[in-house]
PDB file of N, CA and C in Angstrom:
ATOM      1  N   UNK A   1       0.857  -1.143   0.000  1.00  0.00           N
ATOM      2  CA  UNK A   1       0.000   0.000   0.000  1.00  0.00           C
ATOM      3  C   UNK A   1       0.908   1.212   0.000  1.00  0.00           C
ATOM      4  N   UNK A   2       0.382   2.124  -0.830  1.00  0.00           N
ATOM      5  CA  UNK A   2       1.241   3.349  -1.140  1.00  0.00           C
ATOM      6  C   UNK A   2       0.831   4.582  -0.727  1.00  0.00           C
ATOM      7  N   UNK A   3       1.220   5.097   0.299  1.00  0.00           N
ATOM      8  CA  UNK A   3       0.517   6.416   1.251  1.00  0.00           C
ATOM      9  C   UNK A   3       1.442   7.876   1.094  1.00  0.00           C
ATOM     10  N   UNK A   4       1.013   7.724  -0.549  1.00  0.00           N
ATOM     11  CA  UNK A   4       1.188   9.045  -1.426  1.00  0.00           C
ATOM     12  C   UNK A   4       1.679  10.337  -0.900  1.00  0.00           C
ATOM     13  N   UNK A   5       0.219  10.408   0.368  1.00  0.00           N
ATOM     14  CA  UNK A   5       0.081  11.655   0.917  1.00  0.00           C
ATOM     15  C   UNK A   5       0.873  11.470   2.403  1.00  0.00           C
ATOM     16  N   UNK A   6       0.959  10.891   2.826  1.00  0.00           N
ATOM     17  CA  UNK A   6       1.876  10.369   4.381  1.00  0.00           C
ATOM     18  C   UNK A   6       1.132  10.543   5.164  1.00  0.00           C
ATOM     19  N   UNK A   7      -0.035  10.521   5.107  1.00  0.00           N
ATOM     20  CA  UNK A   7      -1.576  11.096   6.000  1.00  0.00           C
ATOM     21  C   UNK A   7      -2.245  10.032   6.789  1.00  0.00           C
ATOM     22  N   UNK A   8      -2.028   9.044   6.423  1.00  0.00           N
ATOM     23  CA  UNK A   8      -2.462   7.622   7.259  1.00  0.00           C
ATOM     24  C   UNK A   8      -1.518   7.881   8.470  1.00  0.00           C
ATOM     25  N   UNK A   9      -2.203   7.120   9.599  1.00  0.00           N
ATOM     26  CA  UNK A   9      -1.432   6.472  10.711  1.00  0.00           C
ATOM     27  C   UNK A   9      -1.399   4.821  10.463  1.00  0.00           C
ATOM     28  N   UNK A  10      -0.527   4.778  11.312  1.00  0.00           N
ATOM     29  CA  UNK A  10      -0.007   3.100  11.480  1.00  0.00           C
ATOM     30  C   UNK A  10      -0.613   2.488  11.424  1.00  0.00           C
ATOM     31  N   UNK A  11      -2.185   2.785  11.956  1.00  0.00           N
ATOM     32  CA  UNK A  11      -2.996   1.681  12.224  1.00  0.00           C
ATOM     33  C   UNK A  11      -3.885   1.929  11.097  1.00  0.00           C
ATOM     34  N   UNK A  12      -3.995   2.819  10.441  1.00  0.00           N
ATOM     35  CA  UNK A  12      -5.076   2.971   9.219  1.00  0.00           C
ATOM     36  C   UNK A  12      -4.050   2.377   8.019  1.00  0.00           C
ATOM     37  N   UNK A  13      -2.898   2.595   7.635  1.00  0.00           N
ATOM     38  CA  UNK A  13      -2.133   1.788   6.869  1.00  0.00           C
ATOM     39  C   UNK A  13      -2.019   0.380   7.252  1.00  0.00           C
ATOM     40  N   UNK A  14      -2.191  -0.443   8.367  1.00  0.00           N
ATOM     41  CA  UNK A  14      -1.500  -1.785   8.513  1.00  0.00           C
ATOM     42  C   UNK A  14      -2.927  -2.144   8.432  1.00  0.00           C
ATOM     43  N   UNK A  15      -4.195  -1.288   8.515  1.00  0.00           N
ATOM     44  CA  UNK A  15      -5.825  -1.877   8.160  1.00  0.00           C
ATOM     45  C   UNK A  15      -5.731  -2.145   6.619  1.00  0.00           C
ATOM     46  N   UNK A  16      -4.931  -1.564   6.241  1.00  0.00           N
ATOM     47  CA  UNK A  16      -5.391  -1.755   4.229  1.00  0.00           C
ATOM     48  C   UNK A  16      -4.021  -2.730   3.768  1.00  0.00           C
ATOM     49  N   UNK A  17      -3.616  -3.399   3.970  1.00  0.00           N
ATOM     50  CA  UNK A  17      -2.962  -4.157   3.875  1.00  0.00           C
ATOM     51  C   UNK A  17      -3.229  -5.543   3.596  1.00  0.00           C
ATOM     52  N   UNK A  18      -3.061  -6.443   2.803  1.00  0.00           N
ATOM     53  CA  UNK A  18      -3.249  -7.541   3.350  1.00  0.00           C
ATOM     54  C   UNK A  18      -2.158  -8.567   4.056  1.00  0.00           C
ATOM     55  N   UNK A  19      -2.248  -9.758   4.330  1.00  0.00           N
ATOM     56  CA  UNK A  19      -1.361 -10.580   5.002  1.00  0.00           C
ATOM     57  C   UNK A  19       0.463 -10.560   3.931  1.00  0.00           C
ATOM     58  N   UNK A  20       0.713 -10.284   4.628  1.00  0.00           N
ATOM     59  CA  UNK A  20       2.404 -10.107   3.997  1.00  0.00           C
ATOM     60  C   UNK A  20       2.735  -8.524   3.132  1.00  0.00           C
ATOM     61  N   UNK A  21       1.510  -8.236   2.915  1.00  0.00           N
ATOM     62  CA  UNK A  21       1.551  -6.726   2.371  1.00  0.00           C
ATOM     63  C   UNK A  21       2.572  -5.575   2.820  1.00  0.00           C
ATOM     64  N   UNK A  22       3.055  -4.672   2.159  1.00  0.00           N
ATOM     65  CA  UNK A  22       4.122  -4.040   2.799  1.00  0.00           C
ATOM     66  C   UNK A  22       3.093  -2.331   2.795  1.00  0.00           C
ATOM     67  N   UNK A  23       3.350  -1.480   3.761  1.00  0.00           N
ATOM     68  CA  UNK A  23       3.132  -0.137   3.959  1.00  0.00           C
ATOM     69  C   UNK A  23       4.264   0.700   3.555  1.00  0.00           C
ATOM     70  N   UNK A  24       4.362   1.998   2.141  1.00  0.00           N
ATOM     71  CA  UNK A  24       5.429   2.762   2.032  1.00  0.00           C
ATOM     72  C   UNK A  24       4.513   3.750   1.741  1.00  0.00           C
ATOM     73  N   UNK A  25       5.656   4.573   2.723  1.00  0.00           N
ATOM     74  CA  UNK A  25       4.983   5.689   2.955  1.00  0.00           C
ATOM     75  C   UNK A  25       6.024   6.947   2.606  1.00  0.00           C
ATOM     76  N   UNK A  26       6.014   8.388   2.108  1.00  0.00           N
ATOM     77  CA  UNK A  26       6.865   8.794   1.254  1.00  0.00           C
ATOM     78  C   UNK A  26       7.342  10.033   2.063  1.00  0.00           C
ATOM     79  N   UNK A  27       6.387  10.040   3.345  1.00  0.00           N
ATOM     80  CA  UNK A  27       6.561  11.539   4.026  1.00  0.00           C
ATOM     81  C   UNK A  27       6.469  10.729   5.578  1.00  0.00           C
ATOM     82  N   UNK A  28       7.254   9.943   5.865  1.00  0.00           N
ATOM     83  CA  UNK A  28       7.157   9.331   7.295  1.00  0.00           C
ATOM     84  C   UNK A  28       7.605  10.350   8.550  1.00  0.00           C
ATOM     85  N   UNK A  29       6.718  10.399   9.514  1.00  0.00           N
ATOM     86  CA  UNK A  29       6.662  11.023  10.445  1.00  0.00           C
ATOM     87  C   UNK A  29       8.193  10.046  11.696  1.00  0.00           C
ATOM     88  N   UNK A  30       8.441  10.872  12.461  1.00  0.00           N
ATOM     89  CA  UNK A  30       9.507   9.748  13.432  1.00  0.00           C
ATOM     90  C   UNK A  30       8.956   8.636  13.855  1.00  0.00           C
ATOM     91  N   UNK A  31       7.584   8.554  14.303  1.00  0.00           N
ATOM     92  CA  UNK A  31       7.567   7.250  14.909  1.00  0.00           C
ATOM     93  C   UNK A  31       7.435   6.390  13.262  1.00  0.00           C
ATOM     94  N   UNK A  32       7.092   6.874  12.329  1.00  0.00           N
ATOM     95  CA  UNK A  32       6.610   5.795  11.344  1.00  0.00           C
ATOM     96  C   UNK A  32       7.729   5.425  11.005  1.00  0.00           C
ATOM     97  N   UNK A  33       8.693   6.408  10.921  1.00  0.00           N
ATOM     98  CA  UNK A  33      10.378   5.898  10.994  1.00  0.00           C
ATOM     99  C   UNK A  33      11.125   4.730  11.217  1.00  0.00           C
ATOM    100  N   UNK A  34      10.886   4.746  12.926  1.00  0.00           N
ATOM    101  CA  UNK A  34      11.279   4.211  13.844  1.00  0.00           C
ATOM    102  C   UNK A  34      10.388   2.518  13.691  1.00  0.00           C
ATOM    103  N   UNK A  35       9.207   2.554  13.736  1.00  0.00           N
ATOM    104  CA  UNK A  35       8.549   1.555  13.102  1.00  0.00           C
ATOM    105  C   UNK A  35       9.220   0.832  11.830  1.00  0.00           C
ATOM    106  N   UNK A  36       9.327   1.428  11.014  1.00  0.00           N
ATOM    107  CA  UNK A  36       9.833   0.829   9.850  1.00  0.00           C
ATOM    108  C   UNK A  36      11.580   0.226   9.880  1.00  0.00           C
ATOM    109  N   UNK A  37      12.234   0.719  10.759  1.00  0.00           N
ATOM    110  CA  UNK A  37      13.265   0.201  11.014  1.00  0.00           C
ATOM    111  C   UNK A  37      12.944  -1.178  11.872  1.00  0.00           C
ATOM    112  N   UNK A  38      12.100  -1.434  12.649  1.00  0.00           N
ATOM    113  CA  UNK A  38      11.955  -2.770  13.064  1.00  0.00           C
ATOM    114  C   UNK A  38      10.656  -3.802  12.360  1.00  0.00           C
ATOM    115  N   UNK A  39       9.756  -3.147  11.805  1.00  0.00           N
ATOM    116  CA  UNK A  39       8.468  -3.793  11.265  1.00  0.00           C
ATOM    117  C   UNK A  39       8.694  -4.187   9.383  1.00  0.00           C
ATOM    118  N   UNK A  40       9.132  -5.434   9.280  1.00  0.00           N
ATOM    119  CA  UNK A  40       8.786  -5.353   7.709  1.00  0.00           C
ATOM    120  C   UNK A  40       8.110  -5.025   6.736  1.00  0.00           C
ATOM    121  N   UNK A  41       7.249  -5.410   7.469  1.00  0.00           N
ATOM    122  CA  UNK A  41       5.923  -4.845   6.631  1.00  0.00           C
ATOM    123  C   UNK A  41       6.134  -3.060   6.713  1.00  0.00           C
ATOM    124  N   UNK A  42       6.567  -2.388   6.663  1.00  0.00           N
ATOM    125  CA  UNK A  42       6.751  -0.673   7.002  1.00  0.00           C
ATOM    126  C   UNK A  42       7.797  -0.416   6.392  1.00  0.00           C
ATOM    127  N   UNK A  43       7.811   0.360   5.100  1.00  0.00           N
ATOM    128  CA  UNK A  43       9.323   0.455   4.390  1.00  0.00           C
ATOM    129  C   UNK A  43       8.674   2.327   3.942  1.00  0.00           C
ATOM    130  N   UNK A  44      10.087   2.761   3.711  1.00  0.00           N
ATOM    131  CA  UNK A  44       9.686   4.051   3.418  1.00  0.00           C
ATOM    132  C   UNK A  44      10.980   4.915   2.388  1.00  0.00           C
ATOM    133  N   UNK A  45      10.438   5.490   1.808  1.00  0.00           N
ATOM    134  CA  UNK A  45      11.317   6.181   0.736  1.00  0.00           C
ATOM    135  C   UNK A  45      10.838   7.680   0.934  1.00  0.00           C
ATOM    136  N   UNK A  46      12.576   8.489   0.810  1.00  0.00           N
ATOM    137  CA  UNK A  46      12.244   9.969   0.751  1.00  0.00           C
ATOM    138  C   UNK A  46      11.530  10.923  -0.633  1.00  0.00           C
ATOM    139  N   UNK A  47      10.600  11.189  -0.321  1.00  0.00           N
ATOM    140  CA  UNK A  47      10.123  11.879  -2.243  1.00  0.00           C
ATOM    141  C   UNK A  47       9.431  13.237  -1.712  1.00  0.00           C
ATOM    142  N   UNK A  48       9.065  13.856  -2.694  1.00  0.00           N
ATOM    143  CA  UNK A  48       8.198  14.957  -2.603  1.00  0.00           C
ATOM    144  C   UNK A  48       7.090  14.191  -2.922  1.00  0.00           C
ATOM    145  N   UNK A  49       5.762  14.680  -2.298  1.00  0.00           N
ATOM    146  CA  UNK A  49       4.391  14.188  -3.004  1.00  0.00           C
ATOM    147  C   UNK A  49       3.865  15.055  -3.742  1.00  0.00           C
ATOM    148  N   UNK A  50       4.429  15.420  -5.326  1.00  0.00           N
ATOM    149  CA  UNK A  50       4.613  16.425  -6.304  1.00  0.00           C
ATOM    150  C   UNK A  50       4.446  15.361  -7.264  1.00  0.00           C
ATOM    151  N   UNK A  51       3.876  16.024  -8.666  1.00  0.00           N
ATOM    152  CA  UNK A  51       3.583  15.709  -9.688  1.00  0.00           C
ATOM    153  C   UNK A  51       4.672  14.309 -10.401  1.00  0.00           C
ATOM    154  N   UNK A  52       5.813  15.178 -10.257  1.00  0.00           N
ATOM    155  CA  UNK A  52       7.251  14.563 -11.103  1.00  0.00           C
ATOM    156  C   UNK A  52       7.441  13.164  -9.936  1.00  0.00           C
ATOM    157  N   UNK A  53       7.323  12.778  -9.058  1.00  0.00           N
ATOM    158  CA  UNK A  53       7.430  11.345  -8.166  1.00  0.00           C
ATOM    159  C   UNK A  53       5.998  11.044  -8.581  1.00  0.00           C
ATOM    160  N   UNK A  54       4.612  11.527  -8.499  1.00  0.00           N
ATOM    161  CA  UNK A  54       3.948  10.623  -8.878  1.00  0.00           C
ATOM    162  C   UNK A  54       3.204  10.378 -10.073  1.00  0.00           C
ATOM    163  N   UNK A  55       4.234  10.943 -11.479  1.00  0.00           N
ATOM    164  CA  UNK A  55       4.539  10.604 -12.562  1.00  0.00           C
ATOM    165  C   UNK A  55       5.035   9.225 -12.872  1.00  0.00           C
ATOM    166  N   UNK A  56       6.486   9.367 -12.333  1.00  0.00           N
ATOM    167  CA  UNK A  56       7.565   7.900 -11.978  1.00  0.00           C
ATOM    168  C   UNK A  56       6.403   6.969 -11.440  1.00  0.00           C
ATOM    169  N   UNK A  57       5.414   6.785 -10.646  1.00  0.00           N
ATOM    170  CA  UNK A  57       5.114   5.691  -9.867  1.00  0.00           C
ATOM    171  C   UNK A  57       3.785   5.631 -11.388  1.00  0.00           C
ATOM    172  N   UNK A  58       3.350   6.143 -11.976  1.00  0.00           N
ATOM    173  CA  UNK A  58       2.459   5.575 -13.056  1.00  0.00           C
ATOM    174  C   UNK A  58       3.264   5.003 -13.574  1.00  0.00           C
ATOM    175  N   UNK A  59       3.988   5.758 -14.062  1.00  0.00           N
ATOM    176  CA  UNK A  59       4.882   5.389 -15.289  1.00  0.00           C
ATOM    177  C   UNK A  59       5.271   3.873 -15.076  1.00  0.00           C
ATOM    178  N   UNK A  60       5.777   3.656 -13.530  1.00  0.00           N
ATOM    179  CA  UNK A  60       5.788   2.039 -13.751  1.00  0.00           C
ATOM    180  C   UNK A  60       4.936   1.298 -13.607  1.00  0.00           C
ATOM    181  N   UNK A  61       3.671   1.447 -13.440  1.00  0.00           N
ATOM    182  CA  UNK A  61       2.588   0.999 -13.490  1.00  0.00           C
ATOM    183  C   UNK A  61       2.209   0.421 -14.752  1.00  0.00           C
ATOM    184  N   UNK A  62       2.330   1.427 -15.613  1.00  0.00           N
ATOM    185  CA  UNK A  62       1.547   1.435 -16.782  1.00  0.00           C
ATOM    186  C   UNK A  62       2.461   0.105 -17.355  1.00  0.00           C
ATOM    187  N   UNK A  63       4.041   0.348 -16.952  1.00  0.00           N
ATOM    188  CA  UNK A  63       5.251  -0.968 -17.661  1.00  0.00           C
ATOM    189  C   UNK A  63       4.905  -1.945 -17.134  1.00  0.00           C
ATOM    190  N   UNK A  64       4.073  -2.357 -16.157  1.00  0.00           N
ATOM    191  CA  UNK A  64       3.790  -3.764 -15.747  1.00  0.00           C
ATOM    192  C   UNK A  64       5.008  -3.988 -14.728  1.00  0.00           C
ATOM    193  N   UNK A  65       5.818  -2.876 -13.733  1.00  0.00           N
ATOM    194  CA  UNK A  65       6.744  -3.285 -12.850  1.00  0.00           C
ATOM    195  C   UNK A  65       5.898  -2.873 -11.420  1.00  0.00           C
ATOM    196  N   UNK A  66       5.227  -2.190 -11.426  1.00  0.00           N
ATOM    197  CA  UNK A  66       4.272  -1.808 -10.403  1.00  0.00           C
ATOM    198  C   UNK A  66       3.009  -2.611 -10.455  1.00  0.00           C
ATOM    199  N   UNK A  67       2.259  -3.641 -10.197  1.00  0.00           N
ATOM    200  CA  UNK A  67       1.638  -4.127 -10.575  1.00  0.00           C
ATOM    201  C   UNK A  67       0.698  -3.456  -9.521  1.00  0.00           C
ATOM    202  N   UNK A  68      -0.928  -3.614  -9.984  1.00  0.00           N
ATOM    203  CA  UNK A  68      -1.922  -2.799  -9.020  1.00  0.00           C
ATOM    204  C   UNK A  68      -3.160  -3.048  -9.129  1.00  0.00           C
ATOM    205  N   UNK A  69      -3.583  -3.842  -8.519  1.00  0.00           N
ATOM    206  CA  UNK A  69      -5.284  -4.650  -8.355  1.00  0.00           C
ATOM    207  C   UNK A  69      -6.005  -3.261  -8.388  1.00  0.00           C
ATOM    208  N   UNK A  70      -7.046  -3.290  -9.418  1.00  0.00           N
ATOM    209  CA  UNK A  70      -8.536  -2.220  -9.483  1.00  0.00           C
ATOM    210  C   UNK A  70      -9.419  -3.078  -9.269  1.00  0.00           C
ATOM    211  N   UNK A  71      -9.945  -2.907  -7.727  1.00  0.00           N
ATOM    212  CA  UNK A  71     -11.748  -3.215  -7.795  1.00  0.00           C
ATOM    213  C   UNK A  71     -12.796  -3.076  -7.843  1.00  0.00           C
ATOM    214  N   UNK A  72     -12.598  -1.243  -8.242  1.00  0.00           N
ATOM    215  CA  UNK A  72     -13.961  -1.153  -8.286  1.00  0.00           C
ATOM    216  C   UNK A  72     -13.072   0.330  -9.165  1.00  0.00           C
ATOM    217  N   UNK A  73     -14.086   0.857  -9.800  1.00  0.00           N
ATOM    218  CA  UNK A  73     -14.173   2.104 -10.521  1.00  0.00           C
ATOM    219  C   UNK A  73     -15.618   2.469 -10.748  1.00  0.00           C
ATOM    220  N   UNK A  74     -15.562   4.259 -10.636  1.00  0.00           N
ATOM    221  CA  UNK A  74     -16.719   4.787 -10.346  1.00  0.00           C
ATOM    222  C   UNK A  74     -16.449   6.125 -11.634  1.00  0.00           C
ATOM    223  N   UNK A  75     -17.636   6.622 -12.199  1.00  0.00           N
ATOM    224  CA  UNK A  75     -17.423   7.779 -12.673  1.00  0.00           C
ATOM    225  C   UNK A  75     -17.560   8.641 -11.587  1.00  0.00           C
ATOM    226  N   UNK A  76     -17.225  10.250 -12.484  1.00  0.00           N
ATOM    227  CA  UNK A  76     -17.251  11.398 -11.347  1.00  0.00           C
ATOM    228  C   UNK A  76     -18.908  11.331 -10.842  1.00  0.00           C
ATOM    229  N   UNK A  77     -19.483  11.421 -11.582  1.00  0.00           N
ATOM    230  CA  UNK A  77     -20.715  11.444 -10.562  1.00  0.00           C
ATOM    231  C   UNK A  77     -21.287  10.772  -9.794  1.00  0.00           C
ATOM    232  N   UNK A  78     -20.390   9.300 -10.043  1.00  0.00           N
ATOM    233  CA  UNK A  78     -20.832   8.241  -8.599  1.00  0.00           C
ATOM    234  C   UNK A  78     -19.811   8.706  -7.562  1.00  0.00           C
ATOM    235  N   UNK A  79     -18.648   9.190  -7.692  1.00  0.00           N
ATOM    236  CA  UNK A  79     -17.603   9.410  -6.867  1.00  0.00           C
ATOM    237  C   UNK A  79     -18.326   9.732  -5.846  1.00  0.00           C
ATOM    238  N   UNK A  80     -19.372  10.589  -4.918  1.00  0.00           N
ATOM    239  CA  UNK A  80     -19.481  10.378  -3.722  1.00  0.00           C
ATOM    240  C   UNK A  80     -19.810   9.328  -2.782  1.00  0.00           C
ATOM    241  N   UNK A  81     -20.625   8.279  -3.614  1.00  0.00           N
ATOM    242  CA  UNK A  81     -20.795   6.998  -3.514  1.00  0.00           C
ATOM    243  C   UNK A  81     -19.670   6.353  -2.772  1.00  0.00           C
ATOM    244  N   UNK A  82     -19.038   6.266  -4.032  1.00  0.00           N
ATOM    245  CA  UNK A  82     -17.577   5.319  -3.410  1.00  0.00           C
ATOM    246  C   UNK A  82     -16.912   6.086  -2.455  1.00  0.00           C
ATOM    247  N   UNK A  83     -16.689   7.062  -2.551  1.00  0.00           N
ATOM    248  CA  UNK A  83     -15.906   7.630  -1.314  1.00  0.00           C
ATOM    249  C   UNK A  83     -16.787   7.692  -0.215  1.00  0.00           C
ATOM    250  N   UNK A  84     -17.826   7.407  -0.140  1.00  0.00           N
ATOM    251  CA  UNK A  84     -18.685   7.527   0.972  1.00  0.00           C
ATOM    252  C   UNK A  84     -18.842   5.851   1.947  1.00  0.00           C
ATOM    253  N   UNK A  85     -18.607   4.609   0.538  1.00  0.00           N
ATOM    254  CA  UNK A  85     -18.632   3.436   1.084  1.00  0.00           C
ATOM    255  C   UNK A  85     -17.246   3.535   1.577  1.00  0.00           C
ATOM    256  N   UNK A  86     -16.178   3.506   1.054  1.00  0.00           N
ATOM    257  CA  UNK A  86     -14.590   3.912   1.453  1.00  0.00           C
ATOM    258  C   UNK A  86     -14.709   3.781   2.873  1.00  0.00           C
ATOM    259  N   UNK A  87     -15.443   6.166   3.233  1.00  0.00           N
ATOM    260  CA  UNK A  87     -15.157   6.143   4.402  1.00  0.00           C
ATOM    261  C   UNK A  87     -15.674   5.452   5.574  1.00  0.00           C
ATOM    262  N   UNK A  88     -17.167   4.256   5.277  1.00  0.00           N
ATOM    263  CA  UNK A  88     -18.256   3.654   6.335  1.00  0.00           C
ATOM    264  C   UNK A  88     -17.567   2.254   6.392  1.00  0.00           C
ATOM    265  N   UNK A  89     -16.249   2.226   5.687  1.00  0.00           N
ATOM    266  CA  UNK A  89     -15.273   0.676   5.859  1.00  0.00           C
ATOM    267  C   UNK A  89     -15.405  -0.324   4.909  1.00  0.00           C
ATOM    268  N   UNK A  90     -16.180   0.017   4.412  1.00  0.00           N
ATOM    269  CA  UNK A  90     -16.792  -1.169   2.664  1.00  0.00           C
ATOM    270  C   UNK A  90     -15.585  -1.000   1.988  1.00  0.00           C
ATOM    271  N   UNK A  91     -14.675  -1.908   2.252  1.00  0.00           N
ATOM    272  CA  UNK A  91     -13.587  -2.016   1.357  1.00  0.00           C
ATOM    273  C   UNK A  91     -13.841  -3.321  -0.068  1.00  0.00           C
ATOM    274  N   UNK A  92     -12.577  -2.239  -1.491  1.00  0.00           N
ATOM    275  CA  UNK A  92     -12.649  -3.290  -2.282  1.00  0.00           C
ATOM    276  C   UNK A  92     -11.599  -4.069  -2.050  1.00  0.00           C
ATOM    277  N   UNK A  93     -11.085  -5.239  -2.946  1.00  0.00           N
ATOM    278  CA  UNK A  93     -10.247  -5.774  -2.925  1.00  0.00           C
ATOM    279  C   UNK A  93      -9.844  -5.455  -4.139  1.00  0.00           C
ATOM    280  N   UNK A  94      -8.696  -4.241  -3.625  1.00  0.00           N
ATOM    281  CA  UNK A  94      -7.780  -3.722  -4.818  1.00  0.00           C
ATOM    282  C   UNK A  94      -8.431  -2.157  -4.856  1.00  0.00           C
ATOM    283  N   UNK A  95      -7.529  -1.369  -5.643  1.00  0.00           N
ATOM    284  CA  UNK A  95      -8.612  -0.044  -5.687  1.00  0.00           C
ATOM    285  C   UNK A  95      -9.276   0.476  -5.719  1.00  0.00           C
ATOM    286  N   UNK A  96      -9.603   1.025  -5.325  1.00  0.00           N
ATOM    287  CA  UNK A  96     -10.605   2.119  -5.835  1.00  0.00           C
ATOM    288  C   UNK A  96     -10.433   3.166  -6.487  1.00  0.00           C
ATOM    289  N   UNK A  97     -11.184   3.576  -7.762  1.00  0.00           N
ATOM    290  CA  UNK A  97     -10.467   4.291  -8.829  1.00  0.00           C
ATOM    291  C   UNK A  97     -11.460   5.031  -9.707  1.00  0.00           C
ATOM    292  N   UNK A  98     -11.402   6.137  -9.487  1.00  0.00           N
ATOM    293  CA  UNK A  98     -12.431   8.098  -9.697  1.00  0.00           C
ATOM    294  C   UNK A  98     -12.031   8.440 -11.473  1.00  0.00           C
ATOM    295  N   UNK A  99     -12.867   7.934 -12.335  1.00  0.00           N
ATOM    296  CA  UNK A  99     -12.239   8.095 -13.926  1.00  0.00           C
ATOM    297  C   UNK A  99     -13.049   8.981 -14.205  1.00  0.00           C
ATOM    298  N   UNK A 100     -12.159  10.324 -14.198  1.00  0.00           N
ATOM    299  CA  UNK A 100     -12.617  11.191 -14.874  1.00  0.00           C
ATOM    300  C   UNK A 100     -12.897  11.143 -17.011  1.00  0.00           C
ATOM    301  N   UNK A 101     -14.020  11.819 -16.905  1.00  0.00           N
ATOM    302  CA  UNK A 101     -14.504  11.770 -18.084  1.00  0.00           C
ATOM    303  C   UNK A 101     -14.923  13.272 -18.865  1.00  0.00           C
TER     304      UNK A 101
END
C-alpha cells in the first residue's frame, strides 16, 4: 500500500494491507520511521508528493513493474458513492479508482 500523501497512521495503513503486504509511505513522520526500522511490513522512501514522483510511480505501473489490483471504478458522478462506502469501511479488494470523463 502506497501512502502518497503520508496522511495515514499506522494503524489505518497496517488496516489496508493484506497478510504479507508491505506499507510505504513517502513523508514518514519519526515514529513511522522508527517503526519501519523494526516492522517489515513498514518500508519508506524519501520523495516529494509532487507531480514529477507521482509521474515515476504511473509510469511504472503502466510498464507492468508496479503491478496494481482495481476493484472497483466509479465515474465522477458516482464518486461520492464510493468515497462515501470507502469512508463507512466497505472495502474493495484492490482499488478504488475516480475516472474522470
Amino acid at each position: 500500500m502506497f501512502d502518497c500523501n503520508g496522511s495515514l497512521t499506522p494503524r489505518q495503513g497496517d488496516a489496508l494491507i493484506k497478510r504479507d503486504g508491505v506499507v510505504i509511505d513517502i513523508s514518514p513522520t519519526f515514529s513511522k520511521f522508527m517503526r519501519s526500522l523494526f516492522l517489515r511490513h513498514r518500508k519508506f522512501v524519501f520523495a516529494s508528493p509532487g507531480a514529477e514522483t507521482l509521474q515515476k510511480i504511473v509510469d511504472l505501473a503502466a510498464s507492468g513493474k508496479l503491478p496494481i489490483s482495481i476493484g472497483r471504478t466509479a465515474t465522477l458522478d458516482q464518486a461520492i458513492a464510493l468515497i462515501s462506502d470507502l469512508e463507512a469501511g466497505r472495502r474493495t479488494k484492490g482499488k478504488a479508482v475516480i475516472v474522470m470523463q
